[in-house]
C-alpha atoms as a PDB file:
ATOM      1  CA  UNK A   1       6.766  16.252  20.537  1.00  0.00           C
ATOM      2  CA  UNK A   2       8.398  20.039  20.539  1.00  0.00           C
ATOM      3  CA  UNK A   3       6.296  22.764  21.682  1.00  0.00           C
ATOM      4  CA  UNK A   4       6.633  25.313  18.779  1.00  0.00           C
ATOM      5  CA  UNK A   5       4.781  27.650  21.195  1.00  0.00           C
ATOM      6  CA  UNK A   6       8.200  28.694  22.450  1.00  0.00           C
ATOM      7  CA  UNK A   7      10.092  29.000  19.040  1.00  0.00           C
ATOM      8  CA  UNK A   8       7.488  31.089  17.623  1.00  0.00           C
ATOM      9  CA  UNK A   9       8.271  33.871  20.668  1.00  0.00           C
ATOM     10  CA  UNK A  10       7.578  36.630  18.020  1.00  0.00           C
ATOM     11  CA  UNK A  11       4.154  35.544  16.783  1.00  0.00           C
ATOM     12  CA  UNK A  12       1.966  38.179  18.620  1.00  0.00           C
ATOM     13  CA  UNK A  13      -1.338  36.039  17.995  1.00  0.00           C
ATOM     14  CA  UNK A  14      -2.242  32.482  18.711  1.00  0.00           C
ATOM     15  CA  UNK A  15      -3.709  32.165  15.794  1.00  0.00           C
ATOM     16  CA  UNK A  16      -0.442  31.296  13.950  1.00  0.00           C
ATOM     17  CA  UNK A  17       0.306  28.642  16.283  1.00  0.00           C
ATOM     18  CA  UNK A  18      -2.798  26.616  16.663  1.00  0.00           C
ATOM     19  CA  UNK A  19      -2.228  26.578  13.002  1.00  0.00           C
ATOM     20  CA  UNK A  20       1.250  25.143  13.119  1.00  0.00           C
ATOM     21  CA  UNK A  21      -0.384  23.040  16.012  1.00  0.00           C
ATOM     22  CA  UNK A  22      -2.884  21.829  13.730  1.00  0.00           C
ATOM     23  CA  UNK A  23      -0.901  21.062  10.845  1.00  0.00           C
ATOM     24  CA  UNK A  24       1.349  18.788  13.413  1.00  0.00           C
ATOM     25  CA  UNK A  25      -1.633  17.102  14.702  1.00  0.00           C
ATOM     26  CA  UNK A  26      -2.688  16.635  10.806  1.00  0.00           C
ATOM     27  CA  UNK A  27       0.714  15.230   9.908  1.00  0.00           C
ATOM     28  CA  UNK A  28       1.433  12.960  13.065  1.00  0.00           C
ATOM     29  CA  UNK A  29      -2.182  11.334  13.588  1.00  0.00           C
ATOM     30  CA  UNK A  30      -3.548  11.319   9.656  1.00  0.00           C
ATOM     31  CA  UNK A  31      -6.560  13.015   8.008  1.00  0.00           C
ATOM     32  CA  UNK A  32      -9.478  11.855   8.629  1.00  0.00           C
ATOM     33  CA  UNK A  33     -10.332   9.185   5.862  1.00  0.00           C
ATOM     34  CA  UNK A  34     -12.852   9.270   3.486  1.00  0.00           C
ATOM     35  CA  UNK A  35     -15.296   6.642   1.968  1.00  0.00           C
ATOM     36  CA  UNK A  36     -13.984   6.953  -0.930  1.00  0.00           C
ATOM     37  CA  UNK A  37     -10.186   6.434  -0.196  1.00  0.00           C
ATOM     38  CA  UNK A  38      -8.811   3.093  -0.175  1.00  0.00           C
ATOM     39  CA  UNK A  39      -8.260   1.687   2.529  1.00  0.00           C
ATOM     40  CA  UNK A  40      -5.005   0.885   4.294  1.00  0.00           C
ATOM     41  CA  UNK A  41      -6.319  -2.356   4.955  1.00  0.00           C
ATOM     42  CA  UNK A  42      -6.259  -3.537   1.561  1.00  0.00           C
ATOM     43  CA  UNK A  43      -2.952  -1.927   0.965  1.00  0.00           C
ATOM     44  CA  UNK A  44      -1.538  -4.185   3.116  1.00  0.00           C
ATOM     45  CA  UNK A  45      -3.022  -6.969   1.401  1.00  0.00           C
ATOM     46  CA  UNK A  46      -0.972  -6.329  -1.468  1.00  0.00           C
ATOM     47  CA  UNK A  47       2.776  -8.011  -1.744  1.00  0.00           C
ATOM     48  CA  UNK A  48       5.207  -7.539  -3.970  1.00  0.00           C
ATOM     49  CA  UNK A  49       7.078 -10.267  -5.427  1.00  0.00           C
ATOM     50  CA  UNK A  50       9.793  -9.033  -7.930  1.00  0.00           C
ATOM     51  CA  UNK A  51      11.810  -5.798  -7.644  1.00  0.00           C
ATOM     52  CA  UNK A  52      10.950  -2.452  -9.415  1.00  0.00           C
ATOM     53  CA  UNK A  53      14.051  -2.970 -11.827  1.00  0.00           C
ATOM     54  CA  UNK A  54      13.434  -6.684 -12.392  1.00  0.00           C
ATOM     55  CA  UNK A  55      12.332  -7.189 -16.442  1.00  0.00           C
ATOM     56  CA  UNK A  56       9.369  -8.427 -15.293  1.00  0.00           C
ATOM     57  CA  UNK A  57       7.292  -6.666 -12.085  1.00  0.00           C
ATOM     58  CA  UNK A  58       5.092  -8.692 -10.499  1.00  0.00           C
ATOM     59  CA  UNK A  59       2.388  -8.083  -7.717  1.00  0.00           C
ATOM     60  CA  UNK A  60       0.017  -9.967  -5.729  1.00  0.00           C
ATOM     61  CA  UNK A  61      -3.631  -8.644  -4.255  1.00  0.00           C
ATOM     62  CA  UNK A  62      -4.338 -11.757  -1.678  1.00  0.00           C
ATOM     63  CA  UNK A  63      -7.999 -11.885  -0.805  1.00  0.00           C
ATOM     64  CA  UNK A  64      -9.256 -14.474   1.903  1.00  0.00           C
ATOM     65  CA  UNK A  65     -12.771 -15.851   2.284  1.00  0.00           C
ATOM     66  CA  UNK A  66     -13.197 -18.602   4.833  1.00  0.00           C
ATOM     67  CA  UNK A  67     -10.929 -21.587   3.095  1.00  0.00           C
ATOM     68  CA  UNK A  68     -10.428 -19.544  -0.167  1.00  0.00           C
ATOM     69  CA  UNK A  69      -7.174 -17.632  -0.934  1.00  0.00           C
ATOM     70  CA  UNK A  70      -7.442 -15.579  -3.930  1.00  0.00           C
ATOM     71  CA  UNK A  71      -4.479 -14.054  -5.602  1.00  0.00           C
ATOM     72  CA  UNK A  72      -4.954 -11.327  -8.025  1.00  0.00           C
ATOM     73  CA  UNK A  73      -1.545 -11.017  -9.843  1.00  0.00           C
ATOM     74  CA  UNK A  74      -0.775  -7.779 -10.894  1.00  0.00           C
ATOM     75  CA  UNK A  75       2.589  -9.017 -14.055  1.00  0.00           C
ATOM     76  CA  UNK A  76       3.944  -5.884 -15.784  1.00  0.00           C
ATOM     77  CA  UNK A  77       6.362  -5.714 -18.633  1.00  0.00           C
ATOM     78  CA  UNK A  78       9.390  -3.045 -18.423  1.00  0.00           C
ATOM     79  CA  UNK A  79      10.656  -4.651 -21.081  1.00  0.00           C
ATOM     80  CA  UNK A  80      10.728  -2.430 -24.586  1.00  0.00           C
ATOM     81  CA  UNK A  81      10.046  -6.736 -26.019  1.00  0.00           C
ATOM     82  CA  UNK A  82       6.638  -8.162 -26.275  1.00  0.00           C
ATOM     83  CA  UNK A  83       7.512 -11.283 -24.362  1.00  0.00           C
ATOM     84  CA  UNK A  84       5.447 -14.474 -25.311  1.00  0.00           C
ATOM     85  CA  UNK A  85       4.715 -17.452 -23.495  1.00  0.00           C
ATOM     86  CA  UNK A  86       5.333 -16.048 -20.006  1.00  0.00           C
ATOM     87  CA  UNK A  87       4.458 -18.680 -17.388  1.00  0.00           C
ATOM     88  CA  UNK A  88       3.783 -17.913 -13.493  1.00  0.00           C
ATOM     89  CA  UNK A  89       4.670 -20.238 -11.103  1.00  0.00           C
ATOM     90  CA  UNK A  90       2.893 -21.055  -7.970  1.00  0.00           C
ATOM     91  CA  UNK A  91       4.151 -23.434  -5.001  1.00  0.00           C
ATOM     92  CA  UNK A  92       2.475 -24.037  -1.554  1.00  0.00           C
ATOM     93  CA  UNK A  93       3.444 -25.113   1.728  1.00  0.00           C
ATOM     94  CA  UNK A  94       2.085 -27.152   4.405  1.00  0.00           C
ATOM     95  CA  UNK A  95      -1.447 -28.302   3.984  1.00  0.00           C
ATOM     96  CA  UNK A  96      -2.442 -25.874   1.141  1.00  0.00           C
ATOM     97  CA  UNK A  97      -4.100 -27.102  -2.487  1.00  0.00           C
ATOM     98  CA  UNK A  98      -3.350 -24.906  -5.323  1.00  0.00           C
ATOM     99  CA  UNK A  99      -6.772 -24.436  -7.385  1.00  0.00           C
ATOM    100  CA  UNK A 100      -6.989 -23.179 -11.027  1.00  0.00           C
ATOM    101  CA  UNK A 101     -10.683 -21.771 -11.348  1.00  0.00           C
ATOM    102  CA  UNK A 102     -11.402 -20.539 -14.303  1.00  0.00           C
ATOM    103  CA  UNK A 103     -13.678 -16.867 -13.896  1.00  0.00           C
END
C-alpha cells in the first residue's frame, strides 16, 4: 500500500490523514457486515447461465442439502413478445438423477 502520510506534507493535523487512512482501510478490507445484508456466500451460489443481451436471461440459485440439489431458476423476458410455451432444459452428468418435485 502507499503511505499518503507523505503526499499529504501540507496537512498540518493528523486528523485528515487517519481519515484518508480510514477510508483506505474501509475500501481495501470491507465494512463490517450486517445481519441484515446478504451474504456473499449465497451470492456465490448464484450462476448465470445466458448472457445479459440474450432474448431470454436466465439464472440459477443452487441450494444443497445433504443429497438434494435445488435449483431456483431465476428466466426473464427482454423480449417486448409474450413468449408462450417456453421449455427449460436440464441435463446431468455422472451419477446425478434429475427430480421434478412438485412444491
Amino acid at each position: 500500500l502507499i503511505n499518503f502520510s507523505h503526499i499529504l506534507s501540507n496537512v498540518s493535523t493528523n486528523k485528515a490523514v487517519d481519515e484518508l487512512e480510514l477510508s483506505l482501510l474501509q475500501a481495501t478490507e470491507g465494512s463490517k457486515k450486517k445481519e441484515s445484508d446478504i451474504s456473499t456466500t449465497s451470492l456465490s451460489k448464484v450462476y448465470q447461465l445466458t448472457g445479459f443481451s440474450d432474448p431470454i436471461y436466465a439464472e440459477a440459485y443452487i441450494n444443497v442439502n445433504q443429497y438434494d440439489i435445488v435449483l431456483d431458476v431465476l428466466v426473464v423476458n427482454q423480449t417486448p413478445d409474450t413468449l408462450q410455451n417456453l421449455t427449460l432444459e436440464l441435463a446431468t452428468h455422472g451419477d446425478l438423477k434429475l427430480v421434478d418435485k412438485p412444491a
